[in-house]
C-alpha atoms as a PDB file:
ATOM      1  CA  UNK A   1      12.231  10.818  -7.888  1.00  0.00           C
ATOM      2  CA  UNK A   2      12.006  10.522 -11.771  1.00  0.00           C
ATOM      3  CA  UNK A   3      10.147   8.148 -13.198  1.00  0.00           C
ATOM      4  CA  UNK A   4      13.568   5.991 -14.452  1.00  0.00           C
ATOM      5  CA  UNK A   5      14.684   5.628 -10.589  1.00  0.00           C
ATOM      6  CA  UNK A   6      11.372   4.137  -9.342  1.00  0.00           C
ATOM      7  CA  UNK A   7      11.734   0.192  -8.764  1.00  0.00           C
ATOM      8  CA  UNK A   8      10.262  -1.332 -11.379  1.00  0.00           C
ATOM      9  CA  UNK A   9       7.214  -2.773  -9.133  1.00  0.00           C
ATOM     10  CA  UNK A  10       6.062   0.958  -8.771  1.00  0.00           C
ATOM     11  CA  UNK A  11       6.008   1.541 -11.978  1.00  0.00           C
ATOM     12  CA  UNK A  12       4.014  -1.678 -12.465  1.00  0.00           C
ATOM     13  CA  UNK A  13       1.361  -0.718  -9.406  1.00  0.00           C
ATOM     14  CA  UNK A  14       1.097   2.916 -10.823  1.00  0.00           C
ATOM     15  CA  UNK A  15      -0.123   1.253 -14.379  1.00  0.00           C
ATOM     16  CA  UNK A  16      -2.655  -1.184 -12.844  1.00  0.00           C
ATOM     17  CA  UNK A  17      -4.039   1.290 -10.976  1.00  0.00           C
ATOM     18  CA  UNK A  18      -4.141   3.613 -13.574  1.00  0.00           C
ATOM     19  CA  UNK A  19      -2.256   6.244 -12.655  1.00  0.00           C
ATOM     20  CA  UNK A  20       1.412   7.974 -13.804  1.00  0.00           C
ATOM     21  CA  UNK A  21       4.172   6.684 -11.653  1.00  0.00           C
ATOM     22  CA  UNK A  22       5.161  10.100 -10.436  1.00  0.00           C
ATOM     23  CA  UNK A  23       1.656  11.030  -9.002  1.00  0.00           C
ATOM     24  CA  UNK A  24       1.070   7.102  -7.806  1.00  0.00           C
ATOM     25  CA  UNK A  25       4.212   7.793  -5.488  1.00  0.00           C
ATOM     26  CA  UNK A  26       3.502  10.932  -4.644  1.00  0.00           C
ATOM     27  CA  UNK A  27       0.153   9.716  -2.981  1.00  0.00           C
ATOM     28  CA  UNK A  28       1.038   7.514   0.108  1.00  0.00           C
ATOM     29  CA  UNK A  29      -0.989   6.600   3.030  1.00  0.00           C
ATOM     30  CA  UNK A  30      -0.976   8.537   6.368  1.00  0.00           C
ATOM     31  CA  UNK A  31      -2.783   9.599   9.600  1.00  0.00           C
ATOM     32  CA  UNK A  32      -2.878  11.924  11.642  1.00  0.00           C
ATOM     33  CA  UNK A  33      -4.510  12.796  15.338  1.00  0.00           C
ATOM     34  CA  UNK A  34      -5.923  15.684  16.146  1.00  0.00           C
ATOM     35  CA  UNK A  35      -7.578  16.989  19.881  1.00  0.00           C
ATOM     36  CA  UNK A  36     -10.239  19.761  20.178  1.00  0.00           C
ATOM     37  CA  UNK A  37      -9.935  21.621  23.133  1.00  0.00           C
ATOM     38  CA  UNK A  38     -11.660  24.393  24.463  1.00  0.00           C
ATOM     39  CA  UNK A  39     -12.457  25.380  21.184  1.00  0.00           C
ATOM     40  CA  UNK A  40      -8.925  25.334  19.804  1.00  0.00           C
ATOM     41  CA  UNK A  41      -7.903  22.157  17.377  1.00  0.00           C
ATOM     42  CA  UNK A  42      -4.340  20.597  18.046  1.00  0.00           C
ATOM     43  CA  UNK A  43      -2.680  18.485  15.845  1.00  0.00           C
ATOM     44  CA  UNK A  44      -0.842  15.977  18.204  1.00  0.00           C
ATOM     45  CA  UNK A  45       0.289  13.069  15.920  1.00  0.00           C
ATOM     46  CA  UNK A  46       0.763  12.086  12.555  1.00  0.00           C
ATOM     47  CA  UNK A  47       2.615   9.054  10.716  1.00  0.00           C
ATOM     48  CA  UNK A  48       2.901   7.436   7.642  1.00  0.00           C
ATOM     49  CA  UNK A  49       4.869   4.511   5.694  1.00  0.00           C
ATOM     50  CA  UNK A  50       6.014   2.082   8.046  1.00  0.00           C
ATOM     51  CA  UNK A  51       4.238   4.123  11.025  1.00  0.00           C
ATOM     52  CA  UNK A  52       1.028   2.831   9.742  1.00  0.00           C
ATOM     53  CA  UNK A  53       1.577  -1.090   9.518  1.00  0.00           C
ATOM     54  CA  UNK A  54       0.156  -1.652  13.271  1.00  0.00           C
ATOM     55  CA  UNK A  55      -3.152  -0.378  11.558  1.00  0.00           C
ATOM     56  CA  UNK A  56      -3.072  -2.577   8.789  1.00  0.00           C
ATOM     57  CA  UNK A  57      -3.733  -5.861   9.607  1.00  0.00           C
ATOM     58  CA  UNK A  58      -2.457  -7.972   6.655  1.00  0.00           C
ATOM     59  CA  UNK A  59       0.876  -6.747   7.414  1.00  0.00           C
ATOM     60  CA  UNK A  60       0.852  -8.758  11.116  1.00  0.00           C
ATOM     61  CA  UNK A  61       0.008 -12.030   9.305  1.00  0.00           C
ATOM     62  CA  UNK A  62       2.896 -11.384   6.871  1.00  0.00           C
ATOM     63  CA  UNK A  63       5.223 -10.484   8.966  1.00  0.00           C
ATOM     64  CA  UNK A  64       4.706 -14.552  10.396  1.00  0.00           C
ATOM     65  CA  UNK A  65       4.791 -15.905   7.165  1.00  0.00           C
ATOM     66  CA  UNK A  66       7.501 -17.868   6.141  1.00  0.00           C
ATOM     67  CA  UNK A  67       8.696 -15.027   3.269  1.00  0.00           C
ATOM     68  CA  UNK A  68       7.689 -12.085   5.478  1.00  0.00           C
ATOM     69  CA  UNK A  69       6.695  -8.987   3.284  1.00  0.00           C
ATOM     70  CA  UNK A  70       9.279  -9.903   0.942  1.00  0.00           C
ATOM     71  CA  UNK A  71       9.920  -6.213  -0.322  1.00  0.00           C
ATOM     72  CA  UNK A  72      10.520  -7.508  -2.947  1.00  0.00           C
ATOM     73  CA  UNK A  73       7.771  -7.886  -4.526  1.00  0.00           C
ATOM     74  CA  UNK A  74       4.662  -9.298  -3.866  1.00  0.00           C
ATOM     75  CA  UNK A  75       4.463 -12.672  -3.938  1.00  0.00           C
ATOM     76  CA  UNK A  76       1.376 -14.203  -2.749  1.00  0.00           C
ATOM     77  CA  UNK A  77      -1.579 -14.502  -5.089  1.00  0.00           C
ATOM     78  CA  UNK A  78      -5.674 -14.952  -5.551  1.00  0.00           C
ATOM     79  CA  UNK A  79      -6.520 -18.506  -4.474  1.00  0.00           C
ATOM     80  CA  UNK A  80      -7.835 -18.616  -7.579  1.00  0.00           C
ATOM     81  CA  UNK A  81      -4.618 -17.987  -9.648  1.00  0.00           C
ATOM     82  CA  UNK A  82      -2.578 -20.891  -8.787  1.00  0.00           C
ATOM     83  CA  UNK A  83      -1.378 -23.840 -11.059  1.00  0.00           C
ATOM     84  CA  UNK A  84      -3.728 -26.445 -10.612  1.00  0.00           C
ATOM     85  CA  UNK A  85      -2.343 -29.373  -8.665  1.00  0.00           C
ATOM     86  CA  UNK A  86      -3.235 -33.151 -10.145  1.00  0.00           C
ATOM     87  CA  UNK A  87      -4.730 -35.195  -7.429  1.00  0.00           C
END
């Protein structure tokens, strides 16, 4: 994926984070499993992406909220970073 074809929200994470879009991408989250038996090591699970939102726990919250995760983009912010509201 070239740096023109990433949504433009990547390219906006990869420069706040301070990294170049193509190596922000290529670095994703993952896990695997692994068992250790009788002195051997067996990998017996891995998953990433989506595979990985049950470990995540913001993602259960949004996933209730009225926008969802709105892939989109993000749209929720700090509480302090909201227009003020007069009383």
């Amino acid at each position: 994926m070239t740096e023109t074809t990433l949504p433009p929200i990547v390219i906006e994470s990869a420069a706040r984070s301070g990294a170049e879009p193509a190596a922000y991408v290529r670095e994703r989250p993952g896990m695997s499993a692994f068992v250790l038996e009788d002195g051997v090591v067996y990998h017996t699970y891995s998953t990433y992406a989506r595979g990985l939102d049950g470990l995540w726990g913001m993602y259960q919250w949004l996933d209730r909220a009225p926008k969802g995760r709105n892939e989109e983009g993000i749209w929720w912010r700090h509480h302090d970073s909201y227009e003020q509201v007069a009383r």
